[in-house]
N, C-alpha and C. Protein backbone atom coordinates (compact mmCIF):
# COMPACT_ATOMS: atom_id res chain seq x y z
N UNK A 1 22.95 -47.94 72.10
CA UNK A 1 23.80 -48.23 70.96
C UNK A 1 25.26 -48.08 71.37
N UNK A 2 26.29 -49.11 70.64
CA UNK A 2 27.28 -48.60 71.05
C UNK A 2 28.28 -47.86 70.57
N UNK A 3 29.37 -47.60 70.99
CA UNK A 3 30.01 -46.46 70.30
C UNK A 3 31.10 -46.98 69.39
N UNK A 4 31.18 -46.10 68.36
CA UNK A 4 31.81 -46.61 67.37
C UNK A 4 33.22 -46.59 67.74
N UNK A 5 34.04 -48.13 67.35
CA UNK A 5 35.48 -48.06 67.56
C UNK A 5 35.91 -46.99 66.98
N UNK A 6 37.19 -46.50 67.83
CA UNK A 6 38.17 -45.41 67.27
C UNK A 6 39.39 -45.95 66.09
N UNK A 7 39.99 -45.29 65.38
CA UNK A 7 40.94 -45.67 64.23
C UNK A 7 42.05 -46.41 65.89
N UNK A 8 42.43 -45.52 66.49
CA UNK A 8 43.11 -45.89 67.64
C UNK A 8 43.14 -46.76 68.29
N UNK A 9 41.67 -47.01 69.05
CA UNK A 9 41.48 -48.39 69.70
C UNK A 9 41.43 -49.99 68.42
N UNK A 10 41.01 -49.49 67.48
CA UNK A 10 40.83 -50.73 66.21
C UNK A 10 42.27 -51.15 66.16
N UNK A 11 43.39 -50.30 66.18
CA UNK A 11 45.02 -50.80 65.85
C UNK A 11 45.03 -51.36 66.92
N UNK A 12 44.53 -51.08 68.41
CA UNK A 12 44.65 -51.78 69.72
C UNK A 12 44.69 -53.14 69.68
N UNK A 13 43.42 -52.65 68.65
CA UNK A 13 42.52 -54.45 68.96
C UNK A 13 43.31 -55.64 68.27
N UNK A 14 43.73 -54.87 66.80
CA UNK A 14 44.49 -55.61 65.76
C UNK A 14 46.00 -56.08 66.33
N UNK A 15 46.49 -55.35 67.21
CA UNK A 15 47.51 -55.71 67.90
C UNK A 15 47.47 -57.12 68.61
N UNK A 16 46.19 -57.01 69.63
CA UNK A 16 45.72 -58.22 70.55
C UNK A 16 45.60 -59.37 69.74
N UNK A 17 45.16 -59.36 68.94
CA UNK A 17 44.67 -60.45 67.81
C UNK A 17 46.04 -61.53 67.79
N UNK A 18 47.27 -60.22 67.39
CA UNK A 18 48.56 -61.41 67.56
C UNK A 18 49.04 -62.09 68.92
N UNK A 19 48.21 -61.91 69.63
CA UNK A 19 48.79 -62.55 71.00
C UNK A 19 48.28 -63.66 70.87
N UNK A 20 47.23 -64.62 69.99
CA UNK A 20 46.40 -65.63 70.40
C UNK A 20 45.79 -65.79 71.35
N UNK A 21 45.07 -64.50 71.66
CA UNK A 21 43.76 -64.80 73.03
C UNK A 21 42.78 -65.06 72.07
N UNK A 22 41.59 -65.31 72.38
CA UNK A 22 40.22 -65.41 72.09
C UNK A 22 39.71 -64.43 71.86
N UNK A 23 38.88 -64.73 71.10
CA UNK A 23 37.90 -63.53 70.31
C UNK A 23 37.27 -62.93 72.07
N UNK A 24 36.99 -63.82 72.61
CA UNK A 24 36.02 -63.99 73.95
C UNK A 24 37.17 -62.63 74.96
N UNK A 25 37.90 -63.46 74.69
CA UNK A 25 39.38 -62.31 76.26
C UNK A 25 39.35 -61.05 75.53
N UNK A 26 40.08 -61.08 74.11
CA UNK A 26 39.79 -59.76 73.64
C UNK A 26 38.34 -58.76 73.43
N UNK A 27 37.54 -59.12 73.52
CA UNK A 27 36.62 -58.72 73.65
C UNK A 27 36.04 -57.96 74.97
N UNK A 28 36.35 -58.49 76.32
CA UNK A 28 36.12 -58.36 77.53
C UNK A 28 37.68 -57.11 77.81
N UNK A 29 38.47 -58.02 77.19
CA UNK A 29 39.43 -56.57 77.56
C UNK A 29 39.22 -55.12 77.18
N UNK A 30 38.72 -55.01 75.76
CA UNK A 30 38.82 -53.94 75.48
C UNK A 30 36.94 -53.40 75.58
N UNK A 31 36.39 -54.02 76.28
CA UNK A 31 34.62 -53.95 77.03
C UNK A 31 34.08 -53.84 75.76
N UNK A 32 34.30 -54.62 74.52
CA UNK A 32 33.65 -54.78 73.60
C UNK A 32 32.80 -56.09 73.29
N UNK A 33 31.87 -56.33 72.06
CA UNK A 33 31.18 -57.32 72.16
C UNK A 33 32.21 -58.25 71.16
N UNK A 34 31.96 -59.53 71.43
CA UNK A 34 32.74 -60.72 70.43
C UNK A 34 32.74 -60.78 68.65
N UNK A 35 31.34 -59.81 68.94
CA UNK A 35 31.14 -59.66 67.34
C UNK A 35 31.64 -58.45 66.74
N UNK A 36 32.19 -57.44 67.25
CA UNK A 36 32.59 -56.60 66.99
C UNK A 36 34.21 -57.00 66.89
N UNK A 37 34.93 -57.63 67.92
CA UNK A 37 36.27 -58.18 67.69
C UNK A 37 36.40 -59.10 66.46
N UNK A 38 35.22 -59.68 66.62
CA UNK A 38 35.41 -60.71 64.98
C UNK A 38 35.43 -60.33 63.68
N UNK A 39 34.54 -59.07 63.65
CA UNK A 39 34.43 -58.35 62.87
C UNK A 39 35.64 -57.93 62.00
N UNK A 40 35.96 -57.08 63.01
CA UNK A 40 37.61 -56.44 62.76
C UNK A 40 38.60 -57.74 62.38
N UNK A 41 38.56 -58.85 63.01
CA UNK A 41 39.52 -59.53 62.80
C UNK A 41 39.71 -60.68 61.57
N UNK A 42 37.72 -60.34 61.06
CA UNK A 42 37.33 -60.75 59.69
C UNK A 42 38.11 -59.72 58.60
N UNK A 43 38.51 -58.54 59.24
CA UNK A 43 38.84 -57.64 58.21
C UNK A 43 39.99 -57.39 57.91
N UNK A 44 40.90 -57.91 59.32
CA UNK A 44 42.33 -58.17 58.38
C UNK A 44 42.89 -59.36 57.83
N UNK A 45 41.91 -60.19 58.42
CA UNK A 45 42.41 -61.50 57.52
C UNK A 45 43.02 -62.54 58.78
N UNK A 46 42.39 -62.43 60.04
CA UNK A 46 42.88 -62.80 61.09
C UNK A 46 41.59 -64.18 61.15
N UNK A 47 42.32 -65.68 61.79
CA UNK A 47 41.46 -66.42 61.91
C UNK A 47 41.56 -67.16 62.91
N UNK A 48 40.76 -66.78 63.81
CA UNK A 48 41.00 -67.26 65.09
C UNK A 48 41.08 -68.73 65.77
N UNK A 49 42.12 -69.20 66.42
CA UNK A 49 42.44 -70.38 66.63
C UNK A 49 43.15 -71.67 65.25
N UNK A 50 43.30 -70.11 64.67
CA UNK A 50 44.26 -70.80 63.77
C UNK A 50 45.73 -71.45 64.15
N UNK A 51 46.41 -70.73 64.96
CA UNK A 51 47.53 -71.00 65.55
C UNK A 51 47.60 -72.17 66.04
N UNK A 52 46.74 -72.35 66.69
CA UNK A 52 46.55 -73.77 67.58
C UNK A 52 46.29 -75.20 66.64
N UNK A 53 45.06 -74.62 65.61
CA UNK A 53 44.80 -75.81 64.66
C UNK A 53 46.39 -76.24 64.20
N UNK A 54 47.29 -75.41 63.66
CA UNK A 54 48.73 -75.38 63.33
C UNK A 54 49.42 -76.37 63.92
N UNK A 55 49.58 -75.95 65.58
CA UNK A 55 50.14 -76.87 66.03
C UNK A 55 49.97 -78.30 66.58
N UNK A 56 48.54 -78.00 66.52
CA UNK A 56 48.40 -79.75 66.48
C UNK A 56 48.06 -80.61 65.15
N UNK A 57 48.27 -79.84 64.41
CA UNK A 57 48.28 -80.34 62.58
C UNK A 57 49.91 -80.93 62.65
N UNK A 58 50.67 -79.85 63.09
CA UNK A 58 51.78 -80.25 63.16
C UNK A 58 52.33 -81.37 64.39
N UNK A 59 51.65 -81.53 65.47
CA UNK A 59 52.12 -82.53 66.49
C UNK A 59 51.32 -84.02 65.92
N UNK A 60 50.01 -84.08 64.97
CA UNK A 60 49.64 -85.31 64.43
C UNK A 60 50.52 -85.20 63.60
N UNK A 61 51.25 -84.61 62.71
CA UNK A 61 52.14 -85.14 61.64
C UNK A 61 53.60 -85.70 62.23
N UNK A 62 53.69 -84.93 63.16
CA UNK A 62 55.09 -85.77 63.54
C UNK A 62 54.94 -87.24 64.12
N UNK A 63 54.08 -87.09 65.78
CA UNK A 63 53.55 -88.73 65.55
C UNK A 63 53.20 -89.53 64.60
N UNK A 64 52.54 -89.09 63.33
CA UNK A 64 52.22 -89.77 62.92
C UNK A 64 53.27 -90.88 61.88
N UNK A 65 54.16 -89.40 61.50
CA UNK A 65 55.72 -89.87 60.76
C UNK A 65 56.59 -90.84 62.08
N UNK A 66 56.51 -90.90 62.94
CA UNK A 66 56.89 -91.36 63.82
C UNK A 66 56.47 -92.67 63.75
N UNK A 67 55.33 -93.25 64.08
CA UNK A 67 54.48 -94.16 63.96
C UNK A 67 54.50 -94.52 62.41
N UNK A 68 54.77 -93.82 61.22
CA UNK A 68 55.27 -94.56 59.96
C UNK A 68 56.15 -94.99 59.81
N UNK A 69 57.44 -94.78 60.68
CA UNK A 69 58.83 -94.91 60.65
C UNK A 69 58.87 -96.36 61.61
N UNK A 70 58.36 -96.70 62.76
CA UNK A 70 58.30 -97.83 63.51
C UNK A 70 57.96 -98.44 62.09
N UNK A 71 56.11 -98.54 61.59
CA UNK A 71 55.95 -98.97 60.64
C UNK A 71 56.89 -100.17 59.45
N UNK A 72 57.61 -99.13 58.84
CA UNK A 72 58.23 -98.82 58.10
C UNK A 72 59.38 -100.11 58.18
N UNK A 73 59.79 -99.30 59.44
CA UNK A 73 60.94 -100.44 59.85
C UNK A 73 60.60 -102.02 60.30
N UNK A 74 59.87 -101.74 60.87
CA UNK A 74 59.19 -103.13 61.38
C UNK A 74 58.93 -104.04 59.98
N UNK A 75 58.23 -103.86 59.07
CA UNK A 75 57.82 -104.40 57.95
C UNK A 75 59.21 -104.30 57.24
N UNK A 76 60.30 -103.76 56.95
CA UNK A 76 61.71 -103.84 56.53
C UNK A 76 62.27 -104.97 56.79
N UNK A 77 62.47 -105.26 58.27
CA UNK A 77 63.04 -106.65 59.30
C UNK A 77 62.22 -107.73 58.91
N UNK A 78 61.20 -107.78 59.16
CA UNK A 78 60.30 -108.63 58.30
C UNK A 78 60.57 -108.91 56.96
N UNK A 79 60.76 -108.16 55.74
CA UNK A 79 60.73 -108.63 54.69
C UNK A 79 62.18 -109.55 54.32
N UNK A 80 63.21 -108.69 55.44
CA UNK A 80 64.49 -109.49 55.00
C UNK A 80 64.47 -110.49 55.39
N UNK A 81 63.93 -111.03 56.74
CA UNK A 81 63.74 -112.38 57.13
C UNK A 81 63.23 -113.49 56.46
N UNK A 82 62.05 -112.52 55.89
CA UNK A 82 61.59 -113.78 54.81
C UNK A 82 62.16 -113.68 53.64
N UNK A 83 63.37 -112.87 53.29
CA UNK A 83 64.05 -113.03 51.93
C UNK A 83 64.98 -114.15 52.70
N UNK A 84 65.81 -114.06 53.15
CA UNK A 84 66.99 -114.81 53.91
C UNK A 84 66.51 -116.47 54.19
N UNK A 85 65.18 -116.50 54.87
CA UNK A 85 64.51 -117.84 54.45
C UNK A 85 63.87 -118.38 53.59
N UNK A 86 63.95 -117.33 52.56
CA UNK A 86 63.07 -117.61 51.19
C UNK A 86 63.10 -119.76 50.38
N UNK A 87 64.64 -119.33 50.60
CA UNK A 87 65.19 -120.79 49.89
C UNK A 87 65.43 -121.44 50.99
N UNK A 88 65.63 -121.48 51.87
CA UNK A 88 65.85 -121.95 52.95
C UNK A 88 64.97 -123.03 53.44
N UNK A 89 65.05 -124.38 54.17
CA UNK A 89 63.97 -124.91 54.70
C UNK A 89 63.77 -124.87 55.90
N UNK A 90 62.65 -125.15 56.18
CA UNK A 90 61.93 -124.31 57.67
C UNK A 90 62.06 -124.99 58.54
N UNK A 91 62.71 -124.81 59.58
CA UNK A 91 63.14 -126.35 60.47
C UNK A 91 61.32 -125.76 61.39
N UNK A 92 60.61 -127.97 61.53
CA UNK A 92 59.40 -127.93 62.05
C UNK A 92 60.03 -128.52 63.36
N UNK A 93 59.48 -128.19 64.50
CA UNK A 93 59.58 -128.44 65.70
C UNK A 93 58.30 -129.53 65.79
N UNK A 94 58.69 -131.03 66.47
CA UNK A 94 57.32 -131.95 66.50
C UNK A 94 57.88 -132.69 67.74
N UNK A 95 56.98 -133.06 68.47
CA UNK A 95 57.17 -133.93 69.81
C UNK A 95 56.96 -135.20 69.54
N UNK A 96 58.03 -135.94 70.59
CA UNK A 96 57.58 -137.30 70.45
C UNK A 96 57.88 -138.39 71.85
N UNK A 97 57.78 -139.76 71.79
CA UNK A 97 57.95 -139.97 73.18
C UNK A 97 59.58 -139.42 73.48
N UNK A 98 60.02 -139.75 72.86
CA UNK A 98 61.60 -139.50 73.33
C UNK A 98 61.72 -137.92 73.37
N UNK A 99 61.15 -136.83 73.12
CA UNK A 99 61.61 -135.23 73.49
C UNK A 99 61.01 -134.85 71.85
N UNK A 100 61.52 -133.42 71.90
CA UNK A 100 61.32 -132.95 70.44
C UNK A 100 61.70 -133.41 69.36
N UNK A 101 61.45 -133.08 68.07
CA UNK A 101 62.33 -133.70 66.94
C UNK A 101 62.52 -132.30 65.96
N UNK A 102 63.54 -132.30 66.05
CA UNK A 102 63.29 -130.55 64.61
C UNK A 102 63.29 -131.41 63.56
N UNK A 103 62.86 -131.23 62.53
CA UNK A 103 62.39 -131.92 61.18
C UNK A 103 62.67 -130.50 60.34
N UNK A 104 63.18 -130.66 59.45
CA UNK A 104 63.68 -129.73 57.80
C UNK A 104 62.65 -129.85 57.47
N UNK A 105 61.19 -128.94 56.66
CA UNK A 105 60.48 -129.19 55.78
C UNK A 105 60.32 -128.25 54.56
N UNK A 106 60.47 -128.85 53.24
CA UNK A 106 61.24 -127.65 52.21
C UNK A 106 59.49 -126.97 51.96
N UNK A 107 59.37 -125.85 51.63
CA UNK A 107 57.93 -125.29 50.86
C UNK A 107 57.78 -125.84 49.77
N UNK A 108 56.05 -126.01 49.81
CA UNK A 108 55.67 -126.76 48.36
C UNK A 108 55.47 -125.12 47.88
N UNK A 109 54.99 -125.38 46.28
CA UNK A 109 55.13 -124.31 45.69
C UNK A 109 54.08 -123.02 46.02
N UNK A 110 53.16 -123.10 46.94
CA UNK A 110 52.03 -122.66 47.54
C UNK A 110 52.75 -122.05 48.72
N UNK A 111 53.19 -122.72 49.22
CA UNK A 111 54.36 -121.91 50.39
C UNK A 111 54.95 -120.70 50.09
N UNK A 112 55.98 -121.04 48.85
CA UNK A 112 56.95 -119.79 48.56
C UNK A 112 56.01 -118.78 47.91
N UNK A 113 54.95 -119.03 47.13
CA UNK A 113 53.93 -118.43 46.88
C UNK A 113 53.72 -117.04 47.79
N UNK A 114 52.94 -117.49 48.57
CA UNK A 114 52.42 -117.26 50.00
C UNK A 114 53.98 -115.80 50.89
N UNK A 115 54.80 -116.68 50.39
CA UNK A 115 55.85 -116.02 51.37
C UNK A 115 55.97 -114.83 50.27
N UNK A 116 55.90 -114.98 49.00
CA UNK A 116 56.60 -114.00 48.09
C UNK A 116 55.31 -112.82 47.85
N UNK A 117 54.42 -113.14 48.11
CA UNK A 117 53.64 -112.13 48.12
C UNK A 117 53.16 -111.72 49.36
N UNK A 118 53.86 -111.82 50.34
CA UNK A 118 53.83 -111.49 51.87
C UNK A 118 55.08 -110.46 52.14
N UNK A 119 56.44 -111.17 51.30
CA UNK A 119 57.57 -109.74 51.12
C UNK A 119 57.23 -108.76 50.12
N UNK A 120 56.48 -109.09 48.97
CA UNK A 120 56.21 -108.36 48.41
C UNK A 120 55.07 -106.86 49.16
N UNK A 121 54.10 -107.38 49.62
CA UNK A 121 53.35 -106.52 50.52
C UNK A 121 53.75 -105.69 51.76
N UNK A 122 54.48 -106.35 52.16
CA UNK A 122 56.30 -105.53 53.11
C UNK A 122 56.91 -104.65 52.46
N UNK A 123 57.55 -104.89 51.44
CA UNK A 123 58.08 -104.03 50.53
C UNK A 123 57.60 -102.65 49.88
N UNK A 124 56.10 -103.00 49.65
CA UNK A 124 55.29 -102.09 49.25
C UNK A 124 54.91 -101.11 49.77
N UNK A 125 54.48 -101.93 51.38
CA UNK A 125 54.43 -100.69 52.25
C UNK A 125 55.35 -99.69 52.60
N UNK A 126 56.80 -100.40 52.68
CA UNK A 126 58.10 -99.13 53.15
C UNK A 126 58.25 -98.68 52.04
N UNK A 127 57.70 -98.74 50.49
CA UNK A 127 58.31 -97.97 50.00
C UNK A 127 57.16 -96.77 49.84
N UNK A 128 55.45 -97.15 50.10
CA UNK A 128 54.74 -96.22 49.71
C UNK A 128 54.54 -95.11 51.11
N UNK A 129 55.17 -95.73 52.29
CA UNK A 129 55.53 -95.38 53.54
C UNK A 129 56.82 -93.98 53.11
N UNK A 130 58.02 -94.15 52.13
CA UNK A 130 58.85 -93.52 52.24
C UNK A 130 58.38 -91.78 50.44
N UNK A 131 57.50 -92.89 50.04
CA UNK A 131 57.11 -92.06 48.85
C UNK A 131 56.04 -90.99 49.49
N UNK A 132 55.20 -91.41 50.96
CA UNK A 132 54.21 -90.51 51.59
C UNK A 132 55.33 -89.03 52.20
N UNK A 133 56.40 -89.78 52.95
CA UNK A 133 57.41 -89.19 53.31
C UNK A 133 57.99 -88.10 52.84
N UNK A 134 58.67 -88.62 51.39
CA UNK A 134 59.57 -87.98 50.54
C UNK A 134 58.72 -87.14 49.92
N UNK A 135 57.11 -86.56 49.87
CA UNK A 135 56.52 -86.50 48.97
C UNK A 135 56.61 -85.02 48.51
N UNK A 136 56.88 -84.16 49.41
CA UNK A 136 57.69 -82.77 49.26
C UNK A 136 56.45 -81.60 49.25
N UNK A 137 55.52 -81.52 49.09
CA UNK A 137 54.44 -81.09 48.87
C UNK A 137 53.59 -81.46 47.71
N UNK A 138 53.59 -82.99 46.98
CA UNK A 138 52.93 -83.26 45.54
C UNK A 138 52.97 -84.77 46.61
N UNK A 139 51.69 -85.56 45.86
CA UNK A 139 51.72 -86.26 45.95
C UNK A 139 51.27 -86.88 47.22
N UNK A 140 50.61 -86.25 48.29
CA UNK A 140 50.04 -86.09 49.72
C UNK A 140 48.89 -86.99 49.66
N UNK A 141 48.96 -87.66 50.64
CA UNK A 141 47.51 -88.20 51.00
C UNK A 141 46.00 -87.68 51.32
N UNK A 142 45.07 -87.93 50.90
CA UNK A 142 44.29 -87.28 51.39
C UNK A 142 43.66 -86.19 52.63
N UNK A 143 44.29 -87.43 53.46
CA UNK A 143 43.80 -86.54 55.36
C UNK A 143 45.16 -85.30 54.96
N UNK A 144 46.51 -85.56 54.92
CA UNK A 144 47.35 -84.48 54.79
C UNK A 144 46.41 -83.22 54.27
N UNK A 145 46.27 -83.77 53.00
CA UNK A 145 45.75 -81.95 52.30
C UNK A 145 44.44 -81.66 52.64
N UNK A 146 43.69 -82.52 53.31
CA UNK A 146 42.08 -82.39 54.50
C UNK A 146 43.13 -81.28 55.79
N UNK A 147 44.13 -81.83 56.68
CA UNK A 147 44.48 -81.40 57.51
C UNK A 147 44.89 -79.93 56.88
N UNK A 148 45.91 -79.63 56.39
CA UNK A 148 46.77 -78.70 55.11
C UNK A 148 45.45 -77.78 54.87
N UNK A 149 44.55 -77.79 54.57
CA UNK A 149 43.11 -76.92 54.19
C UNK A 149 42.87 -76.49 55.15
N UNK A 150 42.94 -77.14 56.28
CA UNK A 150 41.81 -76.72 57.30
C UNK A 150 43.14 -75.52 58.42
N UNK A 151 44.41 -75.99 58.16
CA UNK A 151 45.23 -75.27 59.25
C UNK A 151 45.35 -74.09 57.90
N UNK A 152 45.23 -73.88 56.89
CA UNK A 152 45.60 -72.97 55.71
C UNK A 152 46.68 -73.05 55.09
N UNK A 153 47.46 -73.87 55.27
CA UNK A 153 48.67 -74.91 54.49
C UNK A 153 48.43 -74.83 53.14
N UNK A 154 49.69 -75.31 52.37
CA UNK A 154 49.32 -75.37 51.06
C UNK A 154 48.90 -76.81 50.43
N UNK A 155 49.13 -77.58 51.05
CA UNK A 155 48.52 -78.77 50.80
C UNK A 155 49.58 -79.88 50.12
């Protein structure tokens, strides 16, 4: 059987806990079993490899804001382009024996159609892109407050 931790060695242990080793290292350090370190570390409220879940909760959120922001922008440039050619007619490029011919061709009403609910869907995205953003802690997407739960975030 083994011997019961001391009040002494238990503050030891509770100490180690803040270093972020493993239940596994701390355990071997202080020649105890894993379940006995877990134990203790069930009892102050310690959760192991939490730290880590943290920081890569936090390194997918920055790529990922990163990768919303390309997003974001990309579909921005886009929408003004097709505002700026909205009225505009579309010069068609057509070959012929003599070389190219650019040809003006105005949109039938199926065209601007087409285009206006193509900026519109641009639009939508940078703004539900900047409302995910801005969202302050309300208003989070799902995976956020999935991720937010699981690192112990508030969501």
């Amino acid at each position: 059987m083994a011997k019961p931790v001391t009040p002494d060695e238990r503050a030891r242990i509770v100490e180690a806990l803040s270093t972020g080793d493993s239940c596994n290292t701390i355990a071997k350090n202080f020649h105890r079993s894993p379940s006995t370190i877990s134990a203790i570390a069930t009892d102050v409220g310690h959760r192991f490899g939490h730290s880590a879940l943290t920081r890569a909760h936090e390194a997918r959120s920055a790529y990922a804001a990163e990768a919303r922001g390309e997003v974001a922008s990309a579909a921005l440039e886009r929408a003004r382009r097709l505002l700026a050619e909205f009225e505009a007619a579309q010069p068609v490029v057509t070959g012929s024996a003599d070389g190219p011919v650019v040809v003006r061709v105005e949109l039938d009403a199926r065209g601007q159609k087409d285009r206006a609910q193509a900026m519109s869907t641009l639009m939508r995205t940078v703004l539900d892109i900047d409302r995910h953003d801005n969202a302050g802690g309300r208003d989070v997407s799902a995976m956020d407050q999935w991720l937010a739960a699981m690192t112990g975030g508030d969501g």
